[in-house]
N, C-alpha and C. Protein backbone atom coordinates (compact mmCIF):
# COMPACT_ATOMS: atom_id res chain seq x y z
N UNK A 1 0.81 -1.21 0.00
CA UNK A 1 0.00 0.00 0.00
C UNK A 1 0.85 1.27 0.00
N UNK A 2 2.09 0.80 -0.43
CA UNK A 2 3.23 2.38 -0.05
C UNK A 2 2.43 3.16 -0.97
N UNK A 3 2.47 4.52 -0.99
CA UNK A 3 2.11 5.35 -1.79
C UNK A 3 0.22 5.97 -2.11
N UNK A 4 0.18 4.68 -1.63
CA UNK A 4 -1.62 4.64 -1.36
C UNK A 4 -1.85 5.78 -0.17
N UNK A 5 -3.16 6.52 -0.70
CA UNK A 5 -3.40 7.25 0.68
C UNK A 5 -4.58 6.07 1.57
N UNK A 6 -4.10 6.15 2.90
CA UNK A 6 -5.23 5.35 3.49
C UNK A 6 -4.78 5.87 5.04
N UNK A 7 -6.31 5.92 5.49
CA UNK A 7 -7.19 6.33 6.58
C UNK A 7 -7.08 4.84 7.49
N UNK A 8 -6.74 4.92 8.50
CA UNK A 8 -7.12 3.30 9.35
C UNK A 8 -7.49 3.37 10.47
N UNK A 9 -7.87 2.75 11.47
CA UNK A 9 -8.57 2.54 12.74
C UNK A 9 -8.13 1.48 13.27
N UNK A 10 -7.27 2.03 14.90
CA UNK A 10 -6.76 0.76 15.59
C UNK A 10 -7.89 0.77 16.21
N UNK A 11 -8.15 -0.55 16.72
CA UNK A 11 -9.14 -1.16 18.06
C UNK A 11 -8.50 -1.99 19.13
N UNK A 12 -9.08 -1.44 20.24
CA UNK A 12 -8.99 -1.93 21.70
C UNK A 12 -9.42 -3.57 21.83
N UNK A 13 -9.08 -4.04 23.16
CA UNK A 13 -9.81 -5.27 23.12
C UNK A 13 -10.89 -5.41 23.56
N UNK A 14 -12.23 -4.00 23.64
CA UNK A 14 -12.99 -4.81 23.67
C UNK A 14 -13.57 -4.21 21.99
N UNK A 15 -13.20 -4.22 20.84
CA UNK A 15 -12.88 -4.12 19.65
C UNK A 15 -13.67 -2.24 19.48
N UNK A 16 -13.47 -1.67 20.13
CA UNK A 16 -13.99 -0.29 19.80
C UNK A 16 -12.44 0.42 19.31
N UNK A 17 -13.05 1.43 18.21
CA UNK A 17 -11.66 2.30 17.67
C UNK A 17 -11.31 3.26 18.82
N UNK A 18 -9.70 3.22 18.96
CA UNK A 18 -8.94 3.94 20.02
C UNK A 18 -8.36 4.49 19.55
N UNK A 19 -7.91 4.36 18.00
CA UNK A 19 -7.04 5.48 17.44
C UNK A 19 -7.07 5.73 15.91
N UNK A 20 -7.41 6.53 15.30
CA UNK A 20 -7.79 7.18 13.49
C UNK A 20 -6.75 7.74 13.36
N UNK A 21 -6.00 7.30 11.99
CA UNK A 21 -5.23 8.03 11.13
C UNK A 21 -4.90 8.11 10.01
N UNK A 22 -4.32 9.12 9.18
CA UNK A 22 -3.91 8.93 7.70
C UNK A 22 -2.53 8.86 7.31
N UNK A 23 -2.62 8.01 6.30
CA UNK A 23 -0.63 8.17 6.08
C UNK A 23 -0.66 7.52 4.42
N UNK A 24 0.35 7.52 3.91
CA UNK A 24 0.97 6.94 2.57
C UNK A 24 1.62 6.28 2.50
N UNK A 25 2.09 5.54 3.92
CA UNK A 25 3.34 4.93 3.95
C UNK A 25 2.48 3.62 5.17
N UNK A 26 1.64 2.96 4.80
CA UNK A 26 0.76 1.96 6.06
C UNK A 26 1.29 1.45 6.85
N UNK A 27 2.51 0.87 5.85
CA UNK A 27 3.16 -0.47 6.87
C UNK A 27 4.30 0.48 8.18
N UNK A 28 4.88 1.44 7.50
CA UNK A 28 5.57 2.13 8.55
C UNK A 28 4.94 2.85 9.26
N UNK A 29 3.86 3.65 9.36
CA UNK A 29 3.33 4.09 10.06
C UNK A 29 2.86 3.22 11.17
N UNK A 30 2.26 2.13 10.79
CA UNK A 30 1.81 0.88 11.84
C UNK A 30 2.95 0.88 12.74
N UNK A 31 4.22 0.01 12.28
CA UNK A 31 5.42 0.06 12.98
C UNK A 31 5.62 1.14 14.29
N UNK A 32 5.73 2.33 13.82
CA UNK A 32 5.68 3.42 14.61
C UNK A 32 4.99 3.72 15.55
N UNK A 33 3.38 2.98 15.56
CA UNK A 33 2.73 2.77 16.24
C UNK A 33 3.12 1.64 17.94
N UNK A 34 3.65 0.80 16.97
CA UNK A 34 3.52 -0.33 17.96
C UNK A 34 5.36 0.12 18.67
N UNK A 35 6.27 0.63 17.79
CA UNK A 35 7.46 1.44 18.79
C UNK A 35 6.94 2.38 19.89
N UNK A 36 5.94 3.47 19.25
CA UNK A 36 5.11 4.15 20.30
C UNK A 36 5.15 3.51 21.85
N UNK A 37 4.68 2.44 21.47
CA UNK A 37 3.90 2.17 22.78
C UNK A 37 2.26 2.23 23.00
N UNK A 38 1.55 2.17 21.42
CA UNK A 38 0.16 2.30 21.15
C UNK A 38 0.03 0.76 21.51
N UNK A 39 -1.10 0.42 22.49
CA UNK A 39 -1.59 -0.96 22.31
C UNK A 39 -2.78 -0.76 21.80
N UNK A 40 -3.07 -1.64 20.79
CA UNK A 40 -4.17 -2.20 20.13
C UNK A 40 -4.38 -3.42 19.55
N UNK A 41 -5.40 -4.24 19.63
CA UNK A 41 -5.60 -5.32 19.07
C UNK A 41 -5.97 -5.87 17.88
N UNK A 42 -6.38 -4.84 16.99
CA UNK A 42 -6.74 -5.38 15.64
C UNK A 42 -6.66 -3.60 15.06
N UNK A 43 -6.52 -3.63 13.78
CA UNK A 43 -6.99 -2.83 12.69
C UNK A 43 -7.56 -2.95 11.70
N UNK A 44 -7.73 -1.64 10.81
CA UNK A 44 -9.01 -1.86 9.68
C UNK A 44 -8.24 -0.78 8.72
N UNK A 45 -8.13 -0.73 7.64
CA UNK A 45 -7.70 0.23 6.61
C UNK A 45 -8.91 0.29 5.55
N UNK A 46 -8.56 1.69 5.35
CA UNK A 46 -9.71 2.31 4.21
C UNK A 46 -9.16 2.98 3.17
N UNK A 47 -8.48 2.41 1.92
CA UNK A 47 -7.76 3.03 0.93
C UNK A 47 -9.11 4.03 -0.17
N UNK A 48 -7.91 5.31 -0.22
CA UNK A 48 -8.65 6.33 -0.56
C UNK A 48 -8.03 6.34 -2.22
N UNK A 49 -8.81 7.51 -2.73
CA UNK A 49 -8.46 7.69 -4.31
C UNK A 49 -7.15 8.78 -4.42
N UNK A 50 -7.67 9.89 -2.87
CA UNK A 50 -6.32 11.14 -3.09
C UNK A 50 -6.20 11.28 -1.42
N UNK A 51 -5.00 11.73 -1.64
CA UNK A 51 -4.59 12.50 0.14
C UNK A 51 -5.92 13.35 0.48
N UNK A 52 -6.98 13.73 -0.11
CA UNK A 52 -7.63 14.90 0.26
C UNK A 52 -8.93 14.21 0.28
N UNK A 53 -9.25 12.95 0.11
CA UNK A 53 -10.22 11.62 0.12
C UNK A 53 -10.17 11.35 1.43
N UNK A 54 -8.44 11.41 1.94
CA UNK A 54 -8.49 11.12 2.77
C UNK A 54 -8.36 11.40 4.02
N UNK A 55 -8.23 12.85 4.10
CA UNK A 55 -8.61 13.68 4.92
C UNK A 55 -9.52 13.65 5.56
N UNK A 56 -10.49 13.96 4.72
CA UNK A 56 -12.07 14.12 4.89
C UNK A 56 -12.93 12.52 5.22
N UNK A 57 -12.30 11.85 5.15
CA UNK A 57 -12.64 10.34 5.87
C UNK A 57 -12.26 10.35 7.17
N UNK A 58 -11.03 10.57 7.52
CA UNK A 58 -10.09 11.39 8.67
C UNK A 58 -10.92 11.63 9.76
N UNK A 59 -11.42 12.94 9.63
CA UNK A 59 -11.58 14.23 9.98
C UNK A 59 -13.23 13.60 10.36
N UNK A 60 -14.14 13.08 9.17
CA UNK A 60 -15.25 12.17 10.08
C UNK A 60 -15.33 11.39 10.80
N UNK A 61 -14.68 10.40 10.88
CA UNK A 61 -14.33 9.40 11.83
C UNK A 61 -13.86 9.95 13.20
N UNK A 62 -12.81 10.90 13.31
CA UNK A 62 -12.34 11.59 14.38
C UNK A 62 -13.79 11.59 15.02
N UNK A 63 -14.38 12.87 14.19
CA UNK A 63 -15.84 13.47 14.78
C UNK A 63 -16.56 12.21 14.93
N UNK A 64 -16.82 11.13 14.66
CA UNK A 64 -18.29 9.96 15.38
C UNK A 64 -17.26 9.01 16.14
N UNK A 65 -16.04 8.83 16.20
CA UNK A 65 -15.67 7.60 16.97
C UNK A 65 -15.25 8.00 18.43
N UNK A 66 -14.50 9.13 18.46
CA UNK A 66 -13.64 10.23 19.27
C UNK A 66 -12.83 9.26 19.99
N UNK A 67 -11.80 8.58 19.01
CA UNK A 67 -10.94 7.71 19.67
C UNK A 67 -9.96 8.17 20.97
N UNK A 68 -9.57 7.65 22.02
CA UNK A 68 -9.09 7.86 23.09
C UNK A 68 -8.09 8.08 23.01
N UNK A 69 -7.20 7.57 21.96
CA UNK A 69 -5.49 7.89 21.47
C UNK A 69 -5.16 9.09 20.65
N UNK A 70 -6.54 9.49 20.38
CA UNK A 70 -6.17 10.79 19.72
C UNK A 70 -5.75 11.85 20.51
N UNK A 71 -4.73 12.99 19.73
CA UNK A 71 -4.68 13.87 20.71
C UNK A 71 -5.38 15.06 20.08
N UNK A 72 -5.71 15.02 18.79
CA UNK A 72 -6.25 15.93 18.29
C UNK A 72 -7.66 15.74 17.56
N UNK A 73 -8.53 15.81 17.58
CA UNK A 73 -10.32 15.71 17.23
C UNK A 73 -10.64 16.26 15.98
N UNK A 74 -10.10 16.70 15.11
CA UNK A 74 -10.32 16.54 13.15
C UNK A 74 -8.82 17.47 13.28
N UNK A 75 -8.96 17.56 11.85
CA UNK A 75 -8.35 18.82 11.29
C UNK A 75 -9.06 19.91 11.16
C-alpha cells in the first residue's frame, strides 16, 4: 500500500476504535505505532483515491468515533 493514501482505525480489546489516522506509507506508520507504545488489538484500513479523500474520511471518523489515542479531534 506504499504510496496509497489510506485512513485506518486501531481497536482496543474490547474491539472499539482507540485510534484514526492517515498516512501513505501503512506499513511504517503501523510500525511506529507499535514502537510508540500504542496498544491495540486489531486494525481496519480504508484506501482512498487522493490524500484529500483522505482527509475528509479522517476528519469524520475523528468526529463519530472520538478515539481515546487521539490527541487531536479533526483537522
Amino acid at each position: 500500500m506504499r504510496g496509497v493514501a489510506v485512513v485506518y482505525a486501531l481497536f482496543d480489546d474490547r474491539n472499539e476504535p482507540c485510534y484514526v489516522g492517515s498516512t501513505d506509507q501503512f506499513r511504517t506508520r503501523m510500525g511506529k505505532h507499535v514502537k510508540d507504545g500504542k496498544e491495540f488489538t486489531g486494525r481496519q484500513a480504508y484506501p482512498c483515491p487522493s490524500r484529500e479523500h483522505a482527509y475528509v474520511l479522517e476528519d469524520r471518523l475523528l468526529k463519530e468515533r472520538l478515539p481515546g489515542l487521539n490527541k487531536k479531534a479533526g483537522r
